[in-house]
Protein backbone atom coordinates (compact mmCIF):
# COMPACT_ATOMS: atom_id res chain seq x y z
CA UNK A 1 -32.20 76.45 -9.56
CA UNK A 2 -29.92 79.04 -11.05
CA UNK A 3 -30.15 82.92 -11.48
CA UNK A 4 -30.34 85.57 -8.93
CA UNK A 5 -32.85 87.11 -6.44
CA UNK A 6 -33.96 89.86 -7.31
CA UNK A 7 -32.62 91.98 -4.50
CA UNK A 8 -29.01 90.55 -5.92
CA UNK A 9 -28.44 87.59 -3.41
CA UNK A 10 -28.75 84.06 -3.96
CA UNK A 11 -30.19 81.47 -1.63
CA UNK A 12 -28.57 78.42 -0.63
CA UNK A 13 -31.33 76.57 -2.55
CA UNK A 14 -30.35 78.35 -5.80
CA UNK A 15 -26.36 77.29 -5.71
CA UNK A 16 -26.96 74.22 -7.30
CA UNK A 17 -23.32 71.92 -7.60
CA UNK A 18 -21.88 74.76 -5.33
CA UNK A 19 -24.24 73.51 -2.27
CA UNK A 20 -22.04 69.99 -3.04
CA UNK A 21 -19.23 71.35 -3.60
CA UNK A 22 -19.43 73.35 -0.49
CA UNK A 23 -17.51 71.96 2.97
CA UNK A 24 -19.17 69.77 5.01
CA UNK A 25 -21.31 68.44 1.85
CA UNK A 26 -22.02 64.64 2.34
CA UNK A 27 -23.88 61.45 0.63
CA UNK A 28 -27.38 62.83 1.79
CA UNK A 29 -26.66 66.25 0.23
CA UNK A 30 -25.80 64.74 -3.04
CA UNK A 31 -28.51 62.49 -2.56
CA UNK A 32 -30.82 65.73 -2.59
CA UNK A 33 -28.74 67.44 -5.40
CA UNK A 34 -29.60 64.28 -7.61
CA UNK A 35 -33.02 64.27 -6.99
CA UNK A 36 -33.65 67.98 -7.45
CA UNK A 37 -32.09 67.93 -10.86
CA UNK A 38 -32.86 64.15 -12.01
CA UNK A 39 -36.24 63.32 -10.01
CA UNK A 40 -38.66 64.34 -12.72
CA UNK A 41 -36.70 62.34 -15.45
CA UNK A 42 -35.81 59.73 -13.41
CA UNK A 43 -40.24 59.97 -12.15
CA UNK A 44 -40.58 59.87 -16.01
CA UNK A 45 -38.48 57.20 -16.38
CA UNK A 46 -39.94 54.64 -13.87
CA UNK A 47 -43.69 55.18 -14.72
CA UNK A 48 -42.97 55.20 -18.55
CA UNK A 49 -40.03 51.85 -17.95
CA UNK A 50 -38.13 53.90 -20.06
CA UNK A 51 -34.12 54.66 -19.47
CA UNK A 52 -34.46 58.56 -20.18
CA UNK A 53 -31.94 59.83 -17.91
CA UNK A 54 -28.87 57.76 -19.35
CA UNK A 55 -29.64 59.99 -22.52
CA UNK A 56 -28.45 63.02 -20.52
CA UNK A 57 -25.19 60.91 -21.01
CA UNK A 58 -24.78 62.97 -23.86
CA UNK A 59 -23.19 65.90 -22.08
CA UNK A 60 -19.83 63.32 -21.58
CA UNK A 61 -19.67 64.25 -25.62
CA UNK A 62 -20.36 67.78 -25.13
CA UNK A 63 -23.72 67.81 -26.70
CA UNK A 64 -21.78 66.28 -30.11
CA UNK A 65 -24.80 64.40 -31.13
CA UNK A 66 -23.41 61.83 -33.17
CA UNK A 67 -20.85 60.51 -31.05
CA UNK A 68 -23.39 60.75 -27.69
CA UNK A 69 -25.71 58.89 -29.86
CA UNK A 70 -22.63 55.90 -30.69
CA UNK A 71 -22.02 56.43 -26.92
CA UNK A 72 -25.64 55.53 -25.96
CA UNK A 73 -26.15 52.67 -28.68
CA UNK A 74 -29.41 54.47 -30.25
CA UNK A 75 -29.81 56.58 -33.37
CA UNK A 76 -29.05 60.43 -33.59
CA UNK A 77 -33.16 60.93 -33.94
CA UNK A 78 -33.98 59.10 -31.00
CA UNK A 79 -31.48 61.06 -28.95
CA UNK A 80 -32.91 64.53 -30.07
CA UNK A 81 -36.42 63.12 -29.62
CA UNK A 82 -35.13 61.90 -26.16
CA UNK A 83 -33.56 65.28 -25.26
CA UNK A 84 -36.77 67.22 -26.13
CA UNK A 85 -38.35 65.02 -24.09
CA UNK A 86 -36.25 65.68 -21.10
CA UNK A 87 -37.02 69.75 -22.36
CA UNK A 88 -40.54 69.09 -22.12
CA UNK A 89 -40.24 67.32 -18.40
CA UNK A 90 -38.21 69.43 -16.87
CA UNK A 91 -39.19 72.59 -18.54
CA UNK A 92 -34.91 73.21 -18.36
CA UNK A 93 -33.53 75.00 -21.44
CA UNK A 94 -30.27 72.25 -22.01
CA UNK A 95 -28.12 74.99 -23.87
CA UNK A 96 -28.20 76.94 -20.41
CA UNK A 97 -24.42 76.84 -19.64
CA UNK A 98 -25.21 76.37 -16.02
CA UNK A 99 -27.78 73.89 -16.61
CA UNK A 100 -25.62 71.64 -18.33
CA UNK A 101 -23.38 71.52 -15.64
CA UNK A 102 -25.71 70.67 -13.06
CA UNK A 103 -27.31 68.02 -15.11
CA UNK A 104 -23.95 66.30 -16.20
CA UNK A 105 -22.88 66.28 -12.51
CA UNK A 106 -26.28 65.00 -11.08
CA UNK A 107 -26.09 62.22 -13.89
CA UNK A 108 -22.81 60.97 -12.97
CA UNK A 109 -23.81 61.43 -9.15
CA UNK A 110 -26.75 59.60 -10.17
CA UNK A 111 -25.01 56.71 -12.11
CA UNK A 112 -22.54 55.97 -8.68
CA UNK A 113 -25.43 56.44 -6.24
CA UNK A 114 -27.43 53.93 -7.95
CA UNK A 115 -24.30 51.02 -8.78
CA UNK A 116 -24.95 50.96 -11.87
CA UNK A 117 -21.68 51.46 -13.61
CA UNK A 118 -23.40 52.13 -16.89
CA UNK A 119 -25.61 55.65 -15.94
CA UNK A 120 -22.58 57.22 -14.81
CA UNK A 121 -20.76 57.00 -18.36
């Protein structure tokens, strides 16, 4: 995920939407970038016929809960019970700057991978 080694460098593994970003980086690379940063929600998701990763939609409001919550068509409870459900999954700390960004971009990734025009808000 994120951070540094603790010798100072960072492996390719740990770029996150940099490895994407990078030259070169094509469909089967963002196909891996989804899946390391969606695959337990989306794991969650499938088992539990539940739509849990269109939640993360919220970070297209910039974590404003009410409007995410207008966004998504549910109430502002069920969105913070479905957020600290996605804490509990992924054990990922959502105020985490770096975090966010990864998760927003894997969502909308995600949403255009899969055709379906609605998970990438």
């Amino acid at each position: 995920m994120t951070g540094l080694a603790p010798d100072g460098l960072t492996s390719y593994d740990q770029l996150g939407i940099y490895r994407v970003l990078g030259a070169g980086a094509g469909p089967k690379e963002i196909e891996l970038f989804v899946q390391e940063w969606l695959e337990d929600v989306l794991s969650y998701g499938a088992r539990n016929q539940s739509e849990l990763a269109k939640t993360l939609g919220y970070l297209d409001c910039g974590g404003n809960y009410d409007g995410a919550a207008a966004n998504l068509g549910i109430h502002r409870s069920t969105l913070r019970y479905r957020l600290q459900r996605i804490r509990q999954i992924t054990e990922m700390e959502l105020n985490d700057v770096d975090i966010r960004l990864n998760l927003h971009v894997a969502t909308r990734a995600w949403g255009i991978l899969s055709g379906d025009a609605r998970s990438s808000p």
